[in-house]
C-alpha atoms as a PDB file:
ATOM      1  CA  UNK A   1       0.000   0.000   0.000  1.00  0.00           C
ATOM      2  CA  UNK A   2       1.352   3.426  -0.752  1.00  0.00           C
ATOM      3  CA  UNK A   3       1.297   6.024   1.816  1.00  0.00           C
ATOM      4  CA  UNK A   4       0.185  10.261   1.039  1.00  0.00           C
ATOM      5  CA  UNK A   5       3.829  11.525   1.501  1.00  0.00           C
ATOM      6  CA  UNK A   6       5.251   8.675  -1.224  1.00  0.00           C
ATOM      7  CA  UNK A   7       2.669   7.103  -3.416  1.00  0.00           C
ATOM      8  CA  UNK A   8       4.537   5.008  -5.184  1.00  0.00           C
ATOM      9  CA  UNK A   9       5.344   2.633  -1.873  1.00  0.00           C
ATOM     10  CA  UNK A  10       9.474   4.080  -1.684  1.00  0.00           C
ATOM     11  CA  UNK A  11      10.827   4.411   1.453  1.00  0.00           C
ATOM     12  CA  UNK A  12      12.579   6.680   3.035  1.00  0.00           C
ATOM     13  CA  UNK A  13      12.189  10.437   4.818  1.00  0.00           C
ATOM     14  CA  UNK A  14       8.847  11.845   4.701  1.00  0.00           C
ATOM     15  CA  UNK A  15       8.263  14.592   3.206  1.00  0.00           C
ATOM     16  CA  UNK A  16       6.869  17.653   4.500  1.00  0.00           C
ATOM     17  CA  UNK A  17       3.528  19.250   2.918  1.00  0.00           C
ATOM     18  CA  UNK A  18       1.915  22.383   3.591  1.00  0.00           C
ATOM     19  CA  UNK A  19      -1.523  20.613   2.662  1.00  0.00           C
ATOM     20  CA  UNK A  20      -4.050  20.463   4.992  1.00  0.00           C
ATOM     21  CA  UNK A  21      -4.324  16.737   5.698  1.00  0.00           C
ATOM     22  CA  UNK A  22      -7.653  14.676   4.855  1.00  0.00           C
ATOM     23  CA  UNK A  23      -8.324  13.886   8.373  1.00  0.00           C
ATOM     24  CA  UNK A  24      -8.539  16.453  11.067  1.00  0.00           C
ATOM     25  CA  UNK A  25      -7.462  14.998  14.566  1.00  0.00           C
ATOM     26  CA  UNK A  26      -8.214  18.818  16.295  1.00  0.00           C
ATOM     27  CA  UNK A  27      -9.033  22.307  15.955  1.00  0.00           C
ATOM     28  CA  UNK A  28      -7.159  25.467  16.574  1.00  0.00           C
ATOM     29  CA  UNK A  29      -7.914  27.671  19.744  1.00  0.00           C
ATOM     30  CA  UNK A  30      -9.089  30.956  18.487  1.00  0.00           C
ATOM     31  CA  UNK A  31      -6.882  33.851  19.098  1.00  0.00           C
ATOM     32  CA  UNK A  32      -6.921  34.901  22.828  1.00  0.00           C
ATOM     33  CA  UNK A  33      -8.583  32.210  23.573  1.00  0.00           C
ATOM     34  CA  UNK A  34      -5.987  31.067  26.808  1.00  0.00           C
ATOM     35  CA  UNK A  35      -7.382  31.624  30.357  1.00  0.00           C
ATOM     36  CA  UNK A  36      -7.827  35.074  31.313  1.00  0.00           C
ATOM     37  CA  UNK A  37      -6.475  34.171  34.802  1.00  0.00           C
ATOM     38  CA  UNK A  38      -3.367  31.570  36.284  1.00  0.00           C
ATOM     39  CA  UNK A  39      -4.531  28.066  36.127  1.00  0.00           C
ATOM     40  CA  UNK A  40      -4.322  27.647  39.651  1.00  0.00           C
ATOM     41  CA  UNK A  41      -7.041  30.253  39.990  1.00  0.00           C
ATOM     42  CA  UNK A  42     -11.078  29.133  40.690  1.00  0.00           C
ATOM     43  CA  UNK A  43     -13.063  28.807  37.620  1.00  0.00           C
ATOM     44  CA  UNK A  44     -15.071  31.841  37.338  1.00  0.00           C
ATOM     45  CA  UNK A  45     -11.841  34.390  37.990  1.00  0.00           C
ATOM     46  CA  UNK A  46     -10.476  32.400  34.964  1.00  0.00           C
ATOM     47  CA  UNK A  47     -13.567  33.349  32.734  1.00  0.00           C
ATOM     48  CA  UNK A  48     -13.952  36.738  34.609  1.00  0.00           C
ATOM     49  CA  UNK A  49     -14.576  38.714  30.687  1.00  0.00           C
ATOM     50  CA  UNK A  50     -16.977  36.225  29.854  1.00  0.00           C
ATOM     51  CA  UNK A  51     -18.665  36.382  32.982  1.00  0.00           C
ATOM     52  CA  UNK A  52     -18.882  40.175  33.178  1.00  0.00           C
ATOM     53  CA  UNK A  53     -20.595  40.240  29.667  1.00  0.00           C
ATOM     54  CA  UNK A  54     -22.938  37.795  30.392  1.00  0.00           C
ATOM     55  CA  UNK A  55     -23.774  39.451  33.972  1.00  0.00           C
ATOM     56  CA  UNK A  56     -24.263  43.050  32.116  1.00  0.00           C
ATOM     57  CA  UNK A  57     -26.515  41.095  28.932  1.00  0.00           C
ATOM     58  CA  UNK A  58     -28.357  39.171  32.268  1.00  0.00           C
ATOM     59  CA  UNK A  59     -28.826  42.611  34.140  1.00  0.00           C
ATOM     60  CA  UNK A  60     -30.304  44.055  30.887  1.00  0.00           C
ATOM     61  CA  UNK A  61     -32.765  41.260  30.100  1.00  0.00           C
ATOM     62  CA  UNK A  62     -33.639  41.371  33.917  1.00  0.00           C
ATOM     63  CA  UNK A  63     -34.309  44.964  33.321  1.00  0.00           C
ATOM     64  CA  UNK A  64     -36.616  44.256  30.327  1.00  0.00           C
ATOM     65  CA  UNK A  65     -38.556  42.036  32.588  1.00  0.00           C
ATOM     66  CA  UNK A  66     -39.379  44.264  34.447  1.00  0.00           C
ATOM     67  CA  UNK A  67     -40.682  46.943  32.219  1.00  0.00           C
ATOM     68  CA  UNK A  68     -37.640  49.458  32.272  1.00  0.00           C
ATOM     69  CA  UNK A  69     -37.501  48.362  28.344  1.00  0.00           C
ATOM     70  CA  UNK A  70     -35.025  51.131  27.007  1.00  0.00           C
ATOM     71  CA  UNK A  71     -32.513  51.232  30.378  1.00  0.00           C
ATOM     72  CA  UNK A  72     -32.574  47.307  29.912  1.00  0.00           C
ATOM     73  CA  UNK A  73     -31.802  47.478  25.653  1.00  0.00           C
ATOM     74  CA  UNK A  74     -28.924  49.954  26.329  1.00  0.00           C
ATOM     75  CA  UNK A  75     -27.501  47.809  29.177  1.00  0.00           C
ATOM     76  CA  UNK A  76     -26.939  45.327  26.507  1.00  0.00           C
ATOM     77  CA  UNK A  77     -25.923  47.015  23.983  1.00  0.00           C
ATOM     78  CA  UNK A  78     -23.279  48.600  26.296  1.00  0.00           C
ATOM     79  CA  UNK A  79     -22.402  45.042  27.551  1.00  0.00           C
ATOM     80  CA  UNK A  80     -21.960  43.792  24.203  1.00  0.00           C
ATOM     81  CA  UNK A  81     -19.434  46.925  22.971  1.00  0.00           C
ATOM     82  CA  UNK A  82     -17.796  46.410  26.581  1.00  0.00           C
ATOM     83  CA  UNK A  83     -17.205  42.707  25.249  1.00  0.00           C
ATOM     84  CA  UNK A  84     -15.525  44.099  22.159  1.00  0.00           C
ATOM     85  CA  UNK A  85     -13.463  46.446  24.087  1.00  0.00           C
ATOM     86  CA  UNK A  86     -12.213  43.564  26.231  1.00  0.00           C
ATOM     87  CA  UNK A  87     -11.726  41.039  23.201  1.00  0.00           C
ATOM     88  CA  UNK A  88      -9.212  44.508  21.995  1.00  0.00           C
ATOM     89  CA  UNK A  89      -7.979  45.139  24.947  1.00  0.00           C
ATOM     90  CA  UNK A  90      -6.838  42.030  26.674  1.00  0.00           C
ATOM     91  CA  UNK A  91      -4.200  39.140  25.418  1.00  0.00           C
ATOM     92  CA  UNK A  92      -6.429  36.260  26.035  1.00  0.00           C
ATOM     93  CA  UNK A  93      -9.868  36.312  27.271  1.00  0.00           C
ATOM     94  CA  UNK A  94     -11.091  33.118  27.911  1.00  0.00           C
ATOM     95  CA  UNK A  95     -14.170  31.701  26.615  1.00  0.00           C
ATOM     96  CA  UNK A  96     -15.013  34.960  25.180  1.00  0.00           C
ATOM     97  CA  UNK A  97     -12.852  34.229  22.464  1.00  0.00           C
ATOM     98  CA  UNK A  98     -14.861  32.151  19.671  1.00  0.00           C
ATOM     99  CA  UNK A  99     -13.258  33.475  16.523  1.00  0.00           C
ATOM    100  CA  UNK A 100     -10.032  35.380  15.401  1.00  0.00           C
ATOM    101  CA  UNK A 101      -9.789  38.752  17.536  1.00  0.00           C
ATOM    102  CA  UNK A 102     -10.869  40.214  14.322  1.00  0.00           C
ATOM    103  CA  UNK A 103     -13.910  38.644  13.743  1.00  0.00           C
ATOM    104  CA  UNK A 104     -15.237  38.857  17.524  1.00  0.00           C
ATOM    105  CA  UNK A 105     -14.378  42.399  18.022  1.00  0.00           C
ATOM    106  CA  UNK A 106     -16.643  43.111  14.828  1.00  0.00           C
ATOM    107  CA  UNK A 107     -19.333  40.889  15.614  1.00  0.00           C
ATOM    108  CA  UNK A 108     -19.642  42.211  19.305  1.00  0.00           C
ATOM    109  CA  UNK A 109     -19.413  45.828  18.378  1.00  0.00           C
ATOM    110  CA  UNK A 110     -21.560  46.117  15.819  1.00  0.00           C
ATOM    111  CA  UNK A 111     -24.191  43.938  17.460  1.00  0.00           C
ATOM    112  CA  UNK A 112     -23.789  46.246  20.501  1.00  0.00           C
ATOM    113  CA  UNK A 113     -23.646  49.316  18.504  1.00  0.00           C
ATOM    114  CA  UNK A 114     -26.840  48.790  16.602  1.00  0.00           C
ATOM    115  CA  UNK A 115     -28.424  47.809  19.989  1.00  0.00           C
ATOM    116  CA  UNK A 116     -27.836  50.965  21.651  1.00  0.00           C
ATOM    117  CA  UNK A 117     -28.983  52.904  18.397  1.00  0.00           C
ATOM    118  CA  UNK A 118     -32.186  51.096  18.454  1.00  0.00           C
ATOM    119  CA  UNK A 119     -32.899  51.050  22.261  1.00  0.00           C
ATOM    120  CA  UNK A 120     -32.126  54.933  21.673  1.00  0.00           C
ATOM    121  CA  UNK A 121     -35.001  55.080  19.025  1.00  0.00           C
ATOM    122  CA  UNK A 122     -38.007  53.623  20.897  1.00  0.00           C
ATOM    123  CA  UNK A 123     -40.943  54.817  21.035  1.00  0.00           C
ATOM    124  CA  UNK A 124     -43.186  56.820  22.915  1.00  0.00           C
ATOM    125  CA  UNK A 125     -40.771  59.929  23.057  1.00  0.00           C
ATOM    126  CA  UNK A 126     -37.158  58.535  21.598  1.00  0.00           C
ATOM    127  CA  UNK A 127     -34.355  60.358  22.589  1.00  0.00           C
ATOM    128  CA  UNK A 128     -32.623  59.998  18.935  1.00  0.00           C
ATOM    129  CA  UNK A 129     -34.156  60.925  15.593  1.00  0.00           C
ATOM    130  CA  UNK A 130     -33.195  59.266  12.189  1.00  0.00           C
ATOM    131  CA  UNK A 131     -35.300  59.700  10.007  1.00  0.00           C
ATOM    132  CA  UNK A 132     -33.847  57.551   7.045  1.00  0.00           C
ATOM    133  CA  UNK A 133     -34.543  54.555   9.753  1.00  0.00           C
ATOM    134  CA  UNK A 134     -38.051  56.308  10.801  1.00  0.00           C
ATOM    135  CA  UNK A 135     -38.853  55.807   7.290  1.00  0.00           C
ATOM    136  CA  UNK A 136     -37.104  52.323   6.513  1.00  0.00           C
ATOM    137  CA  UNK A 137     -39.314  51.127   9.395  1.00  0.00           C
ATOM    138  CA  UNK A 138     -42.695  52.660   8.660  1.00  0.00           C
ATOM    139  CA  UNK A 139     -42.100  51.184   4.917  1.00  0.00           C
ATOM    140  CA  UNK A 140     -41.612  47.892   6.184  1.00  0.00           C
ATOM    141  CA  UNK A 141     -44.337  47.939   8.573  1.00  0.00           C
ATOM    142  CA  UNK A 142     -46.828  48.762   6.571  1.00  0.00           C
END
């Protein structure tokens, strides 16, 4: 039988391919994915940026139980921009890491940002005006 590194059956020193091979045995950490604390340390102070995103979304979705709607949709908007912040700010970051930094920086801060923009925007009395949105969402309403 041959073998992927000499397919005619020769023996001899493998050689080295930069192809990916057909079977994957694992997958890559993303970057700043590590612990955000010593190993030694209990289990939530290693996850402490995860944890503090999820407490601030938790807080806001709390709030939005409770009727404080807008407060609540701008508490996790902020949380979510916060996340972004930490996922720029900080070499590794636990659990918080999914992606590349890249790719999670983008993902939480424009989720965030377009979170606070439309918490801003509710109605009865909003406290920001677009109208190019006012109008995208009355035409799609309709």
């Amino acid at each position: 039988m041959g073998d992927a590194a000499h397919p005619d059956g020769a023996s001899g020193p493998r050689r080295l391919t930069r192809r990916f091979p057909q079977l994957t045995r694992d997958t890559a950490r993303p970057q700043g994915g590590g612990r955000a604390a010593p190993g030694d340390s209990p289990a939530p102070a290693r996850q402490w940026p995860l944890l503090s995103v999820m407490g601030g979304v938790g807080l806001g979705l709390l709030l939005v139980a409770f009727d404080v709607s807008r407060i609540g949709a701008l508490v996790i908007g902020l949380s979510l921009l916060g996340g972004a912040a930490l996922r720029w700010a900080l070499p590794s970051v636990g659990m918080l890491a999914v992606r590349s930094r890249f790719t999670d920086m983008l993902t939480y801060g424009v989720l965030g940002f377009v979170i606070v923009i439309l918490a801003m925007m509710v109605q009865p009395k909003p406290w920001l005006h677009l109208p190019f949105l006012e109008d995208l969402v009355h035409l799609t309403v309709r």
